[in-house]
C-alpha atoms as a PDB file:
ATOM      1  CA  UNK A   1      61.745  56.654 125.230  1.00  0.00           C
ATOM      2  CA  UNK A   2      57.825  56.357 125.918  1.00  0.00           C
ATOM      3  CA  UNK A   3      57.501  59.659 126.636  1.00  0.00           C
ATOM      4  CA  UNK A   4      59.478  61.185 124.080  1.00  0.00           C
ATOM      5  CA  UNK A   5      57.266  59.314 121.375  1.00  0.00           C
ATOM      6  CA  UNK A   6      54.443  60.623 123.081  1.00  0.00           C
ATOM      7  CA  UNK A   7      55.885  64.506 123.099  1.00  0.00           C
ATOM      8  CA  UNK A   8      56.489  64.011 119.309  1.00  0.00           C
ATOM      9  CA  UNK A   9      52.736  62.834 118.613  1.00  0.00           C
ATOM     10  CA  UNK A  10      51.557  65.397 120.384  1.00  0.00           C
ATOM     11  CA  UNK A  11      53.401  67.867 118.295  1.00  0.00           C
ATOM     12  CA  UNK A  12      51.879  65.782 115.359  1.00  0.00           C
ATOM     13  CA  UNK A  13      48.300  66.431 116.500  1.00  0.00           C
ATOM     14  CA  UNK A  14      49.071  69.837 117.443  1.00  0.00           C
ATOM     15  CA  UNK A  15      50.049  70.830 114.060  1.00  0.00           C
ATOM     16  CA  UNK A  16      46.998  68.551 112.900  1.00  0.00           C
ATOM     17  CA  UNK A  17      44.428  70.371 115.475  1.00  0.00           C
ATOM     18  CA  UNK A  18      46.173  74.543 114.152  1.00  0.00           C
ATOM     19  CA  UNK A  19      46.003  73.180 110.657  1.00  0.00           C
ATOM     20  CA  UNK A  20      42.279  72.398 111.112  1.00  0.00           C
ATOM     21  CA  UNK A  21      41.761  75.879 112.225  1.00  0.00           C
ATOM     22  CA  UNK A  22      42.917  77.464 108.918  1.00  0.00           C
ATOM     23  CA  UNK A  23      40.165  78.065 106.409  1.00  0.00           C
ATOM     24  CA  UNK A  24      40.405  77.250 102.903  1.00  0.00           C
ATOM     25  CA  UNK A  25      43.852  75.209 103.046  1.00  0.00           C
ATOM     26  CA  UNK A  26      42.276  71.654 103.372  1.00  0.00           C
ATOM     27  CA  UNK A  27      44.258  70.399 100.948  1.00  0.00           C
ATOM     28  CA  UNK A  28      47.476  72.243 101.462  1.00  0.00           C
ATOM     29  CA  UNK A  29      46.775  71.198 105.286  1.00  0.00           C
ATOM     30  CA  UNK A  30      47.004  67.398 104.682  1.00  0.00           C
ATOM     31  CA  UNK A  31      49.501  67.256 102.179  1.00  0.00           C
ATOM     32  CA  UNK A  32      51.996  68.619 104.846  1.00  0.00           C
ATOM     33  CA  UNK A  33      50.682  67.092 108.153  1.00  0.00           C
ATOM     34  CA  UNK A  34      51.059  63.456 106.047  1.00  0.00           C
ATOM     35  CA  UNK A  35      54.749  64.853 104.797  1.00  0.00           C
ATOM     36  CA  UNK A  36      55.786  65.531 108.481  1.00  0.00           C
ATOM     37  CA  UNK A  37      54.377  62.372 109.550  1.00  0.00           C
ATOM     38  CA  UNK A  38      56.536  60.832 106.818  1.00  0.00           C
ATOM     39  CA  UNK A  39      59.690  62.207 108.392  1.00  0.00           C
ATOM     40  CA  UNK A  40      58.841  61.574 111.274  1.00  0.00           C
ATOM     41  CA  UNK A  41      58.226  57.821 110.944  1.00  0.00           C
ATOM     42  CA  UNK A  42      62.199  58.029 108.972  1.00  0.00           C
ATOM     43  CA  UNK A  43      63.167  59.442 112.368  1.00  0.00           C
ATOM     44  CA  UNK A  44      62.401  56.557 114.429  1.00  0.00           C
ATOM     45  CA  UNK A  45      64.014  53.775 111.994  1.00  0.00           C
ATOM     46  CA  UNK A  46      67.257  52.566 113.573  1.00  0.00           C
ATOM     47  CA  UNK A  47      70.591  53.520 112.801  1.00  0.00           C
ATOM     48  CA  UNK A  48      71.126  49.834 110.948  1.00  0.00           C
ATOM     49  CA  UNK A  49      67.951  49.480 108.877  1.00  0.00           C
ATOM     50  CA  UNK A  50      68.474  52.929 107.460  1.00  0.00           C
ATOM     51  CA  UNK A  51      72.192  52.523 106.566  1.00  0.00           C
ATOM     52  CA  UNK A  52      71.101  49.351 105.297  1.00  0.00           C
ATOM     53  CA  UNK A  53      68.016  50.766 103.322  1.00  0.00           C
ATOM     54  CA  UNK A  54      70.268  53.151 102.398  1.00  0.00           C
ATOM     55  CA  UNK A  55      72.856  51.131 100.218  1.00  0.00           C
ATOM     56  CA  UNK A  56      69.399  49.358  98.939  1.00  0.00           C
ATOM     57  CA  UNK A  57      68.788  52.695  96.998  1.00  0.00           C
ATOM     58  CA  UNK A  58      72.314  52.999  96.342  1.00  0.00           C
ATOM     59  CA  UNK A  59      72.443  50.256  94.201  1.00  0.00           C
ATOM     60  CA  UNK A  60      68.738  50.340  92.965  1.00  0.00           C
ATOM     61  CA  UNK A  61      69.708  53.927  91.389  1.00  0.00           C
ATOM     62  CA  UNK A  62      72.523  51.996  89.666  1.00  0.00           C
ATOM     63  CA  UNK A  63      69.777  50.636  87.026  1.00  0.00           C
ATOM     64  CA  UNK A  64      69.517  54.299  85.695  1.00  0.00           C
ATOM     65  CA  UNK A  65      73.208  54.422  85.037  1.00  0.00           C
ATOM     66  CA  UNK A  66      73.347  51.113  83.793  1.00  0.00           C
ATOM     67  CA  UNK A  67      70.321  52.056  81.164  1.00  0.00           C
ATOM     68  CA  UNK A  68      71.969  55.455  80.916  1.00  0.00           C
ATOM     69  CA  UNK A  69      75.368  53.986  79.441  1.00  0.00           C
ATOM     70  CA  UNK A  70      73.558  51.152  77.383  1.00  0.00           C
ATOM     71  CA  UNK A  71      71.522  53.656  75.630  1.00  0.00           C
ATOM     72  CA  UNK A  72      75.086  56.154  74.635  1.00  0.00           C
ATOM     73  CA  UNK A  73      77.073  52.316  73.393  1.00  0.00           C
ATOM     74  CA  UNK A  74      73.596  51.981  71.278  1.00  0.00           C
ATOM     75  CA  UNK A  75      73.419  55.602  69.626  1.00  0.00           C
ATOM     76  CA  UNK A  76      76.917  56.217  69.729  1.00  0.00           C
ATOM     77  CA  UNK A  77      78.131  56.959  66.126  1.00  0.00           C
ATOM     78  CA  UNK A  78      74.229  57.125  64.847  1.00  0.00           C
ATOM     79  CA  UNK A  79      72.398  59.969  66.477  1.00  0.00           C
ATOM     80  CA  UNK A  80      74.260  63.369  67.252  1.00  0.00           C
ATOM     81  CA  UNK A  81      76.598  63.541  70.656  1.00  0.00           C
ATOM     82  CA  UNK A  82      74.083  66.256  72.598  1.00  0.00           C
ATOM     83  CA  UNK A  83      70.697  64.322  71.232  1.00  0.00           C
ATOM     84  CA  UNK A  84      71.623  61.169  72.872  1.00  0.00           C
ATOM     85  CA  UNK A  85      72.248  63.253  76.460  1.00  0.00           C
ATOM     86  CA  UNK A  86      68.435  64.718  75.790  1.00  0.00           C
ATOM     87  CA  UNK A  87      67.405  61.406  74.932  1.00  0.00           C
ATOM     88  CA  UNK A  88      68.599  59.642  78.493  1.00  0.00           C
ATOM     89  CA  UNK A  89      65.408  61.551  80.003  1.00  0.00           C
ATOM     90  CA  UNK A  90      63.392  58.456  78.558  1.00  0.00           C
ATOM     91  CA  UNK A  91      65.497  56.020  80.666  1.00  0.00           C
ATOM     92  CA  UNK A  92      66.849  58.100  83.801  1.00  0.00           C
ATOM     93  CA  UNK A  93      63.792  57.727  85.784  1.00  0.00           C
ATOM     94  CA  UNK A  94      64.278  54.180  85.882  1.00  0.00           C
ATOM     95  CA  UNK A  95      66.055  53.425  89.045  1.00  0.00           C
ATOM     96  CA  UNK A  96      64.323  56.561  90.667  1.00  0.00           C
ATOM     97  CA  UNK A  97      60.643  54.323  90.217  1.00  0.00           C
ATOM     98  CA  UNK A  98      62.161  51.221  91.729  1.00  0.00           C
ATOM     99  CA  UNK A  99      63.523  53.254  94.967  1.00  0.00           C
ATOM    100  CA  UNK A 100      61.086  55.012  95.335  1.00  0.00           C
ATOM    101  CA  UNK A 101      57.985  52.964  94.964  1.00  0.00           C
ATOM    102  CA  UNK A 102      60.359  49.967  96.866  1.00  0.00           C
ATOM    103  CA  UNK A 103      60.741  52.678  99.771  1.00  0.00           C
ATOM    104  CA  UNK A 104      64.379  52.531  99.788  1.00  0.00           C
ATOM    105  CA  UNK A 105      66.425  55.714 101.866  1.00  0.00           C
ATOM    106  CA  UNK A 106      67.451  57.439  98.904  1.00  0.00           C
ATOM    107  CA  UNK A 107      69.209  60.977  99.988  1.00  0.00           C
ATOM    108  CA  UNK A 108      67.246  63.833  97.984  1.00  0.00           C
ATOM    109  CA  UNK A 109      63.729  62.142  97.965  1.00  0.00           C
ATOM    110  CA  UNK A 110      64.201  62.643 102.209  1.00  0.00           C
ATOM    111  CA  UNK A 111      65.652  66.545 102.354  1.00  0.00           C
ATOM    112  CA  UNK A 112      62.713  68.575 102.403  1.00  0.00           C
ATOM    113  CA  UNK A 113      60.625  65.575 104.610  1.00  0.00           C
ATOM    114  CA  UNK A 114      63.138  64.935 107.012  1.00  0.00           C
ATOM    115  CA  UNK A 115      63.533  69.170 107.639  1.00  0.00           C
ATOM    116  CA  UNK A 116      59.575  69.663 108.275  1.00  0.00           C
ATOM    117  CA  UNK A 117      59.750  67.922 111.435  1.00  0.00           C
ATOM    118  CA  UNK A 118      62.738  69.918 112.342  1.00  0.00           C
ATOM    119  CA  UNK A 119      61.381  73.355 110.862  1.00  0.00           C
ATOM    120  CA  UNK A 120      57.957  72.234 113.758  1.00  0.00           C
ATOM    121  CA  UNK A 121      59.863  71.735 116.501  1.00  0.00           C
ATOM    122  CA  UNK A 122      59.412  67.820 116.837  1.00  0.00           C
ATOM    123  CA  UNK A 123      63.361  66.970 115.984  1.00  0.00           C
ATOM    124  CA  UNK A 124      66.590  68.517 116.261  1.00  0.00           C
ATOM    125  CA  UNK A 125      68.963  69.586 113.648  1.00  0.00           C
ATOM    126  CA  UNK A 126      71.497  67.402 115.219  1.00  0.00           C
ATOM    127  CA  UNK A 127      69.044  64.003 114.613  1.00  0.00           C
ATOM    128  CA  UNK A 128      68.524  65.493 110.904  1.00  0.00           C
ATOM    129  CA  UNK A 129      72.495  66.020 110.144  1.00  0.00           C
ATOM    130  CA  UNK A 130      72.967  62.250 111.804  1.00  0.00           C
ATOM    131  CA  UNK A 131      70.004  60.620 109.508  1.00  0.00           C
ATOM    132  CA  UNK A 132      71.215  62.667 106.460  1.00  0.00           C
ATOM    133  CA  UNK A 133      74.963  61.201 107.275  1.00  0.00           C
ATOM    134  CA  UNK A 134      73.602  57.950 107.337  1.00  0.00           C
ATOM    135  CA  UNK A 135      71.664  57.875 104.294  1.00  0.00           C
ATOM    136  CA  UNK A 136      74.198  59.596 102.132  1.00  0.00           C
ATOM    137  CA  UNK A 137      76.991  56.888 103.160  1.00  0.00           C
ATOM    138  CA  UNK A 138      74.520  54.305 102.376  1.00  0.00           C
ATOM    139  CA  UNK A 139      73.694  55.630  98.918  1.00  0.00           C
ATOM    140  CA  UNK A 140      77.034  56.418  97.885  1.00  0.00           C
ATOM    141  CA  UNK A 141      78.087  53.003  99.273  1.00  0.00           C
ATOM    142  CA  UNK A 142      75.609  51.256  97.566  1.00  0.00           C
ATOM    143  CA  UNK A 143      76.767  53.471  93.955  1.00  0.00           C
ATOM    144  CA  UNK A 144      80.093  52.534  93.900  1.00  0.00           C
ATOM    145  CA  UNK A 145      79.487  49.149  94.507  1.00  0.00           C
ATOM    146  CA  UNK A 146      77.103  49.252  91.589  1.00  0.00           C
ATOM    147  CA  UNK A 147      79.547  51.081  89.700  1.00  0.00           C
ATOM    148  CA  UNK A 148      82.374  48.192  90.063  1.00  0.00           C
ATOM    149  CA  UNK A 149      79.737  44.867  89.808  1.00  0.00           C
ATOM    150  CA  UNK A 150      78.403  46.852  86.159  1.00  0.00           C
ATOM    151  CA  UNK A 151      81.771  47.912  85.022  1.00  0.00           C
ATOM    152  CA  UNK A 152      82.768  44.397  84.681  1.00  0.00           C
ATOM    153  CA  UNK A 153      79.785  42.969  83.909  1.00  0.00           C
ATOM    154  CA  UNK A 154      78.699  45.479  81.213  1.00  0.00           C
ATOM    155  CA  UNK A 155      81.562  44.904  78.712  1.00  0.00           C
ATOM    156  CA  UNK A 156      81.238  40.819  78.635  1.00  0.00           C
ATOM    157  CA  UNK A 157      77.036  41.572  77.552  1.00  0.00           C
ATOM    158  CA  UNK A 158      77.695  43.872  75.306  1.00  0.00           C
ATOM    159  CA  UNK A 159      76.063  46.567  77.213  1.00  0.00           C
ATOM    160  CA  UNK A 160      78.932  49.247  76.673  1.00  0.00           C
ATOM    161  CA  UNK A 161      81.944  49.782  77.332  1.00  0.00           C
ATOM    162  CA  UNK A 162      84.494  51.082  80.014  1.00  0.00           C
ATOM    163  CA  UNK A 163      84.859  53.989  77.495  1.00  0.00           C
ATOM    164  CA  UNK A 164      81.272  54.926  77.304  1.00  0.00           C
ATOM    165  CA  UNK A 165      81.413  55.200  81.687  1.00  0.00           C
ATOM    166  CA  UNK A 166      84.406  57.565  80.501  1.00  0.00           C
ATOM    167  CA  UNK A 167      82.179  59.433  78.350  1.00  0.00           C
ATOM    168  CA  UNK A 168      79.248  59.819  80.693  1.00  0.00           C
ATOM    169  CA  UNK A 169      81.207  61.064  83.627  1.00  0.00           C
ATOM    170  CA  UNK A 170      83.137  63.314  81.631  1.00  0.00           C
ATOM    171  CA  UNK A 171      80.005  65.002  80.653  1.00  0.00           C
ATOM    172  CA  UNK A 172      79.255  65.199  84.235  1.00  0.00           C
ATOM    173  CA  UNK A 173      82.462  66.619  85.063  1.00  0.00           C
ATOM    174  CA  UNK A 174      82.639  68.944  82.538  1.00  0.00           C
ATOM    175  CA  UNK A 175      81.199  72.148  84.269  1.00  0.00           C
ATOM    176  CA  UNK A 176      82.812  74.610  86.133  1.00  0.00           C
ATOM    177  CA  UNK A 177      81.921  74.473  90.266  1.00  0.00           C
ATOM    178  CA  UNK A 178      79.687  77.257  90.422  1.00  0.00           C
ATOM    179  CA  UNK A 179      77.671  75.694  87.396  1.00  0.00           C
ATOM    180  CA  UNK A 180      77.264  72.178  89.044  1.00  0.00           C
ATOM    181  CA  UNK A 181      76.076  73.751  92.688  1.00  0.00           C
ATOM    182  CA  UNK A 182      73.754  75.831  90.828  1.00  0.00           C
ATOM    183  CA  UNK A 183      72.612  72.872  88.936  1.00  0.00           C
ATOM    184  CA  UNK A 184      72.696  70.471  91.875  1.00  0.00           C
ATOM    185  CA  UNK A 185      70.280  72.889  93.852  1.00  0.00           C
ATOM    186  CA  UNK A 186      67.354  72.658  90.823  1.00  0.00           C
ATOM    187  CA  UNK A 187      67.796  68.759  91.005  1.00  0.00           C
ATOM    188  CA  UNK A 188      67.401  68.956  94.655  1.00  0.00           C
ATOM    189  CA  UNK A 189      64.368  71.318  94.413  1.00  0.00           C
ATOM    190  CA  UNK A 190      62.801  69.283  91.596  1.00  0.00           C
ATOM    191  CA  UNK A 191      63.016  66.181  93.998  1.00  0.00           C
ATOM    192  CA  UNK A 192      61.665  67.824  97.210  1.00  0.00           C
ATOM    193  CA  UNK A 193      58.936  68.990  95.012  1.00  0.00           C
ATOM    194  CA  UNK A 194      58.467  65.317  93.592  1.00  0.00           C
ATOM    195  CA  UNK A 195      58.329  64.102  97.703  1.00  0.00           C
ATOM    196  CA  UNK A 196      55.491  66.944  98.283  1.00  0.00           C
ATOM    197  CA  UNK A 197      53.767  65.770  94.858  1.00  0.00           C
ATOM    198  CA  UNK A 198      53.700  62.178  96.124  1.00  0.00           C
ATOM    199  CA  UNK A 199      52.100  62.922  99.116  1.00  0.00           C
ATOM    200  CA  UNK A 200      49.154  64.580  97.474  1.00  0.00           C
ATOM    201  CA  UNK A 201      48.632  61.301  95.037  1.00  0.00           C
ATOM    202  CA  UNK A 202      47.256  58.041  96.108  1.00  0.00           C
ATOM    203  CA  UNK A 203      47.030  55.909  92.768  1.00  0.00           C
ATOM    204  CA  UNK A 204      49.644  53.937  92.086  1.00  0.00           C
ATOM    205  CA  UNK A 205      49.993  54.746  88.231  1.00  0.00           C
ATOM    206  CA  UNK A 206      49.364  58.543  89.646  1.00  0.00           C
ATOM    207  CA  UNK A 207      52.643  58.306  91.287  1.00  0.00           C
ATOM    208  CA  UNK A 208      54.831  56.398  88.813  1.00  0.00           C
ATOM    209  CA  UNK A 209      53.800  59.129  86.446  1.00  0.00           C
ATOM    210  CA  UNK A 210      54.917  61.982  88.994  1.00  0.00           C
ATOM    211  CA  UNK A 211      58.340  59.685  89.255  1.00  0.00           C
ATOM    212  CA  UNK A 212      58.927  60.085  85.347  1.00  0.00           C
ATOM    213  CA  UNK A 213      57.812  63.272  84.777  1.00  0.00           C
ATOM    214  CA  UNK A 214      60.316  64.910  87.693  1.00  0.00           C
ATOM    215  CA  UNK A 215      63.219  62.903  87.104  1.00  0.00           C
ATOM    216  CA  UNK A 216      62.636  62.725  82.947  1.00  0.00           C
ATOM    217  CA  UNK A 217      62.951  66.827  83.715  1.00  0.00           C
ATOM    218  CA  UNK A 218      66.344  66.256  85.712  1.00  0.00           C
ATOM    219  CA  UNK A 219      67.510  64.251  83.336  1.00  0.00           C
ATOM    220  CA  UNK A 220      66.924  66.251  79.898  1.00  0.00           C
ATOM    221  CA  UNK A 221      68.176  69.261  81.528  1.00  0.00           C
ATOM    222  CA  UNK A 222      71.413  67.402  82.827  1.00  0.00           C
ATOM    223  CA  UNK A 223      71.141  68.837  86.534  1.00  0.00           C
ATOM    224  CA  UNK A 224      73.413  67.219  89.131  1.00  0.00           C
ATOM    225  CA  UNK A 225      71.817  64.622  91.193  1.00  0.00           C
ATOM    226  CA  UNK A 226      74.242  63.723  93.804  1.00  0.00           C
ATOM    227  CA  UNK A 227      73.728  60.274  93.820  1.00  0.00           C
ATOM    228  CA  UNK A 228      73.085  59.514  90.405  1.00  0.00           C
ATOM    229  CA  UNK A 229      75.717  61.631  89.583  1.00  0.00           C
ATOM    230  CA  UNK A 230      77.918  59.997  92.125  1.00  0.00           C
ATOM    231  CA  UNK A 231      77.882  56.633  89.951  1.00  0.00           C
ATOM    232  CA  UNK A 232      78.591  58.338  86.641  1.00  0.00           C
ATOM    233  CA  UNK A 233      81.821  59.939  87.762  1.00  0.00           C
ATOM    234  CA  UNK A 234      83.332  57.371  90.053  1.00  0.00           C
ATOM    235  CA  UNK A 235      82.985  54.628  86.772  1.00  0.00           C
ATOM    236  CA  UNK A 236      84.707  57.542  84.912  1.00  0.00           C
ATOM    237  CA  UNK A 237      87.391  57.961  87.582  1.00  0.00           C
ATOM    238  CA  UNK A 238      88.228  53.965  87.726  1.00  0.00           C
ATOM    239  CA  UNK A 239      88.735  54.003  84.046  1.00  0.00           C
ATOM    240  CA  UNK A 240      89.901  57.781  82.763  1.00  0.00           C
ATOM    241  CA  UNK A 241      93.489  59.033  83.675  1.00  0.00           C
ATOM    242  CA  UNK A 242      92.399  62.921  83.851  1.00  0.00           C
ATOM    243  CA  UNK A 243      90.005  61.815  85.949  1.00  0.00           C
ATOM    244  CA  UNK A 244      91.493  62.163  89.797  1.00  0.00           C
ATOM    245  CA  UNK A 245      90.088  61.194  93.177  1.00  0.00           C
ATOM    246  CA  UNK A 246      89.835  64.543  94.171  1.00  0.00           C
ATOM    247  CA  UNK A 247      87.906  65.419  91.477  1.00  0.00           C
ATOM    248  CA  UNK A 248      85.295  62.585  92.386  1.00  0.00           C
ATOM    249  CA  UNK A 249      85.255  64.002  96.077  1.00  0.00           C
ATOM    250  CA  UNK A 250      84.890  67.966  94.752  1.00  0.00           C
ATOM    251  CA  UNK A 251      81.914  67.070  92.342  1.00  0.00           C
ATOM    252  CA  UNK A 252      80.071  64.877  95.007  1.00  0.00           C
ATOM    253  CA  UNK A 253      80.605  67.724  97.863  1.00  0.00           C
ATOM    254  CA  UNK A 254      79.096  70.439  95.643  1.00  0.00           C
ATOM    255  CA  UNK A 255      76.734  68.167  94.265  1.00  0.00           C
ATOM    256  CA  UNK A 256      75.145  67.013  98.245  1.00  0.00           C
ATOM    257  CA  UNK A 257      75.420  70.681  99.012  1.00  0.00           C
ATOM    258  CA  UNK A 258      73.621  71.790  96.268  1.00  0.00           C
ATOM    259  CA  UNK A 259      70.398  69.033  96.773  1.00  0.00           C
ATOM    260  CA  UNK A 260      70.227  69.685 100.475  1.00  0.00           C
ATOM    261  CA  UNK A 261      69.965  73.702  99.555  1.00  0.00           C
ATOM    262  CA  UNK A 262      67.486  72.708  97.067  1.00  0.00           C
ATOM    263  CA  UNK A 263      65.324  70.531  98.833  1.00  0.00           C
ATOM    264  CA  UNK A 264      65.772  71.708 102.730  1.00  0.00           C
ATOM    265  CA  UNK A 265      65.541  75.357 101.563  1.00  0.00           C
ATOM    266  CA  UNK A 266      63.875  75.834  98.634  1.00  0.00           C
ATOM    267  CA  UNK A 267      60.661  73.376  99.109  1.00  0.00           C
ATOM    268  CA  UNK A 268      60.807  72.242 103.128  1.00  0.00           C
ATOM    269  CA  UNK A 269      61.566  75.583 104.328  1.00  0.00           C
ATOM    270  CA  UNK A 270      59.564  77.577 101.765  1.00  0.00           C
ATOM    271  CA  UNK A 271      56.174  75.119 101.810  1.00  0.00           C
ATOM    272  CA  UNK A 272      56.507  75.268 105.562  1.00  0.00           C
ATOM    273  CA  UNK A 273      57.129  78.932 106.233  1.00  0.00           C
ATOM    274  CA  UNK A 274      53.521  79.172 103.703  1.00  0.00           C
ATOM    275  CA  UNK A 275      51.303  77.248 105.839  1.00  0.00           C
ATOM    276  CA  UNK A 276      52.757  78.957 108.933  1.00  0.00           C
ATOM    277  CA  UNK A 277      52.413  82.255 108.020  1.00  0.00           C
ATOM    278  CA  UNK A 278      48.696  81.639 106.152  1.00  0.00           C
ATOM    279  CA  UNK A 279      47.757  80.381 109.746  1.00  0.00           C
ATOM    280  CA  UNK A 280      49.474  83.092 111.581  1.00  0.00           C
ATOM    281  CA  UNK A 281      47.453  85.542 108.932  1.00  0.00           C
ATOM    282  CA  UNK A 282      44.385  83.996 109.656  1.00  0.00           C
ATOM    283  CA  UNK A 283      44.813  84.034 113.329  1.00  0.00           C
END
C-alpha cells in the first residue's frame, strides 16, 4: 500500500516538475496539477465514507427540488406555465451550493476530476468505473429518499402538492431520448467546467458565485442533470399513473450517460489532451 501511494505522488510531482517546464501556461499549469490532486485525494477515500458521502449529496440536492416545486405551487395559476420553468434558475442552484461547498460526493461535480488522474496514468479505468458506481448509488439513494421524506412532508406545510411533483417530472420526461442525452451531455459539460472553474478561485464568495452562475445556466435552459433530475421524475413516478418504472430507469440511464460524456469527454479529456499537447509542442 506504501509504495503504491508513493508511485502515485511521484506521478503527481512528475506532472508538477513537466508542467513547470512549459512556458507561458502558469496558470493553466496549476489549475490542473491542483484538479488531479483533487481526484486523486477522492481516490484514496474508502469504499464506506464515499457511499456514505455520497447519499449526503443525494439528499442535500433534494433542497433544489424541494425549492423547485415550492416555487411552481406559488406561481401556478399567476405567471405563465414556461416563465415559471425559466424562473427555477433563481432557486436550482440551491442544493448544488450546499454540496458543494459541504464537500459532499455528488456524481457530475467528480467526472472530469476523477478522469485526469486516469487520462495521467496514476489510476485505472477500473478504480474510476468502481468510484463512479459508488457515488452514483449514493446520490440516487440519497434522492429518492429525499423524494419520499418531502412528498409527505410537503403537502401538510403547504409547500405543494403531490400534483405539482407530477408536473415537474412530467416536464422532465417530456423529451424524446435523443433530446435528453443531448441535453444531459451540456449539463455534464457545464459541471466539469464549474469543477475546473473552482479550482482556479480561492474566495469563498468567488466560488458561491461560480456555483450560481453554472447551475442558474442548467437550470434556465432545462438540461438534464442526472441527479437532480433523478428526484424530479421518481416523485412524478410515485404519484402519476403514465408515469412507469421503466420510464424512471430509461431517463436516469440516458441522463448518467449523457453527464459522464459531458464531463469525462468534453472538459477532462479535452483540458487534458491541451496541456499535453502545448507541452509536447513546446518540447
Amino acid at each position: 500500500m506504501k509504495s503504491e501511494e508513493k508511485e502515485q505522488e511521484k506521478y503527481q510531482e512528475e506532472l508538477e516538475e513537466t508542467s513547470k517546464e512549459v512556458d507561458g501556461v502558469n496558470e493553466y499549469r496549476d489549475i490542473i496539477s491542483r484538479v488531479i490532486h483533487e481526484g486523486e485525494e477522492i481516490f484514496k477515500i474508502k469504499n464506506r465514507a464515499i457511499t456514505l458521502s455520497a447519499i449526503i449529496a443525494g439528499l442535500e440536492i433534494g433542497f433544489s427540488y424541494m425549492l423547485l416545486c415550492a416555487l411552481h405551487h406559488l406561481l401556478q395559476g399567476k405567471v405563465e406555465e414556461n416563465t415559471i420553468f425559466k424562473l427555477f434558475s433563481f432557486v436550482y442552484p440551491v442544493g448544488f451550493i450546499l454540496v458543494i461547498l459541504g464537500k459532499s460526493a455528488l456524481f457530475t461535480e467528480q467526472t472530469s476530476v476523477l478522469a485526469l488522474p486516469v487520462l495521467n496514468g496514476q489510476r485505472s479505468i477500473k478504480e474510476l468505473l468502481r468510484i463512479w458506481g459508488l457515488v452514483i448509488i449514493g446520490n440516487v439513494v440519497g434522492g429518492i429518499l429525499f423524494t419520499l421524506f418531502i412528498g409527505f412532508l410537503a403537502p401538510h406545510l403547504n409547500l405543494f402538492t403531490k400534483d405539482t411533483m407530477v408536473k415537474i417530472g412530467s416536464h422532465v420526461l417530456h423529451h424524446e431520448s435523443w433530446v435528453i442525452f443531448l441535453s444531459a451531455i451540456v449539463a455534464g459539460w457545464l459541471m466539469g467546467l464549474l469543477n475546473w472553474l473552482l479550482n482556479s478561485a480561492k474566495n469563498s464568495l468567488t466560488r458561491i458565485f461560480l456555483i450560481f452562475m453554472i447551475t442558474a445556466v442548467i437550470g434556465f435552459g432545462g438540461f438534464h442533470h442526472s441527479i437532480v433530475g433523478n428526484i424530479e421524475v421518481f416523485g412524478a413516478y410515485l404519484f402519476s399513473e403514465s408515469i412507469g418504472l421503466l420510464d424512471y430507469l430509461w431517463f436516469l440511464m440516458l441522463a448518467l450517460l449523457g453527464n459522464s460524456f459531458g464531463g469525462a469527454v468534453v472538459v477532462g479529456l479535452f483540458k487534458y489532451r491541451i496541456f499535453e499537447s502545448n507541452y509536447n509542442k513546446q518540447n
